[in-house]
Protein backbone atom coordinates (compact mmCIF):
# COMPACT_ATOMS: atom_id res chain seq x y z
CA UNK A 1 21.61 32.23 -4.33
CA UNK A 2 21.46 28.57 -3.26
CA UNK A 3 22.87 27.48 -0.57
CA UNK A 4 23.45 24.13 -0.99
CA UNK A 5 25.02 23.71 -4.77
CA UNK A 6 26.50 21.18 -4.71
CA UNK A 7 23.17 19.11 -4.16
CA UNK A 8 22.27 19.83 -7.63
CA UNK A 9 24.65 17.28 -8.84
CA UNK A 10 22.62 14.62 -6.78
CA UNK A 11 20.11 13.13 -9.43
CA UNK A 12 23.17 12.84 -12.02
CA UNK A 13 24.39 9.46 -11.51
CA UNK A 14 20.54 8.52 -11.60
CA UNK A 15 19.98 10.34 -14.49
CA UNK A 16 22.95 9.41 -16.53
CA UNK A 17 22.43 5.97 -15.59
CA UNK A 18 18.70 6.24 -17.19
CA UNK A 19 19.32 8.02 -20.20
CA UNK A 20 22.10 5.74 -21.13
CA UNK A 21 20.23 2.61 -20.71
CA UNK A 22 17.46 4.23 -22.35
CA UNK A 23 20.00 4.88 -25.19
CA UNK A 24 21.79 1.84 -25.69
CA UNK A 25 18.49 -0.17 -25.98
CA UNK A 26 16.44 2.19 -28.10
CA UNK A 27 18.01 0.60 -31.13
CA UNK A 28 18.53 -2.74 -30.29
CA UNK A 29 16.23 -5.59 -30.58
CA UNK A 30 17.35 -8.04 -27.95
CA UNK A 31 14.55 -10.52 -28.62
CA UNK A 32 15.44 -10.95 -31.98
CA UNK A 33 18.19 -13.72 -32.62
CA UNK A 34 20.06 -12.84 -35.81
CA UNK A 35 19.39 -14.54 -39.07
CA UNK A 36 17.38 -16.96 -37.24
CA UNK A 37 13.93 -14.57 -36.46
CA UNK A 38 13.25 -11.59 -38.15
CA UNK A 39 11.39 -8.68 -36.53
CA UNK A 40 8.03 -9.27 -38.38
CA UNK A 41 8.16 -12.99 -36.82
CA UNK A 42 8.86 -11.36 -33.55
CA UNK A 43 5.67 -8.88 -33.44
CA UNK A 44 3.16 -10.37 -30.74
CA UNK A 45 -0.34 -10.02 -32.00
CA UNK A 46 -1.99 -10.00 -29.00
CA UNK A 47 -0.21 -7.26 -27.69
CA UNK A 48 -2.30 -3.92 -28.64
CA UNK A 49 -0.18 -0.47 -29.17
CA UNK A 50 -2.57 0.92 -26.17
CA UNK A 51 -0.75 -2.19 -23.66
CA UNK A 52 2.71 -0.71 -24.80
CA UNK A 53 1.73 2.31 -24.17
CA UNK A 54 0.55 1.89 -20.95
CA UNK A 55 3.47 -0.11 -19.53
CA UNK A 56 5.61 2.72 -21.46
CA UNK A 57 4.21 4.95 -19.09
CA UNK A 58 3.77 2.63 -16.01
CA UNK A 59 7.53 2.63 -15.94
CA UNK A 60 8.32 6.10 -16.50
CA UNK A 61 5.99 6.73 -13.62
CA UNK A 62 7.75 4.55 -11.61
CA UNK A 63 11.10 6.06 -12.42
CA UNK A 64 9.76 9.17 -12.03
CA UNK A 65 8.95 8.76 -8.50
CA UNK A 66 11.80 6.41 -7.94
CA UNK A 67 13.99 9.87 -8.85
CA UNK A 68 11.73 11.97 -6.65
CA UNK A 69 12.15 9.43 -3.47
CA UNK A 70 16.32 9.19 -4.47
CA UNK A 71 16.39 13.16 -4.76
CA UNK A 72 14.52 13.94 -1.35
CA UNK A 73 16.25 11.41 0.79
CA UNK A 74 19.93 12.52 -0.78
CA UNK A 75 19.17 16.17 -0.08
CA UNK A 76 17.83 15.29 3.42
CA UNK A 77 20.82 13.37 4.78
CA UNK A 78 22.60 16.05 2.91
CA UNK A 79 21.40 18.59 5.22
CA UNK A 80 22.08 16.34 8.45
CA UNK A 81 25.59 16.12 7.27
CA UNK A 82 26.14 20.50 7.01
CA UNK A 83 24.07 20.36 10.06
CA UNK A 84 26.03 17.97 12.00
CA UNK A 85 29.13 19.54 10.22
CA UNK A 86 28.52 23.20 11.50
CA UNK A 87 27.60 22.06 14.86
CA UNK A 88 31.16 20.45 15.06
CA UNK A 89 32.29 23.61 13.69
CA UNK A 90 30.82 25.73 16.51
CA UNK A 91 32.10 23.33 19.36
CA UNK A 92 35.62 23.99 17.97
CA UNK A 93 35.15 27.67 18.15
C-alpha cells in the first residue's frame, strides 16, 4: 500500500492545465484573421512537415521533463513536510 497517497494528486493541476490548453487550441487557428485570410493563404511554404514535427516533439520533451522536475521536487518537499511533521509529533509525545 502507498504510503504517501495523497502525493498522487500532485501532477494534476500540471496535467489539467496541459491537456486543457492542448484542447482549447487544437481547433483553433489563431493566426488566421476571419474573412480577411483563409487557411490556404496562411500555410508557410518553407516550413517542411519534418520542422513541425520536430518542434512538436521538442516541446513535448520539454514538458515532459518539465512534469518530471515539478513531480520530484513536490514529492520531495512533500516528504520534508511528514518528516518534519512526525518529528513534531514525537516531541509532543
Amino acid at each position: 500500500m502507498l504510503k504517501y497517497k495523497h502525493t498522487l494528486i500532485l501532477p494534476l493541476p500540471f496535467l489539467c492545465n496541459s491537456f486543457g490548453w492542448f484542447l482549447t487550441e487544437m481547433g483553433r487557428q489563431p493566426f488566421i484573421v476571419y474573412k480577411l485570410l483563409t487557411t490556404e493563404q496562411a500555410v508557410l511554404p518553407a516550413v517542411t512537415g519534418s520542422q513541425v514535427l520536430a518542434s512538436t516533439i521538442g516541446f513535448t520533451l520539454l514538458y515532459g521533463v518539465l512534469a518530471v522536475v515539478a513531480i520530484y521536487l513536490g514529492l520531495r518537499e512533500n516528504r520534508q513536510d511528514s518528516a518534519e511533521a512526525s518529528e513534531e509529533v514525537s516531541e509532543w509525545a
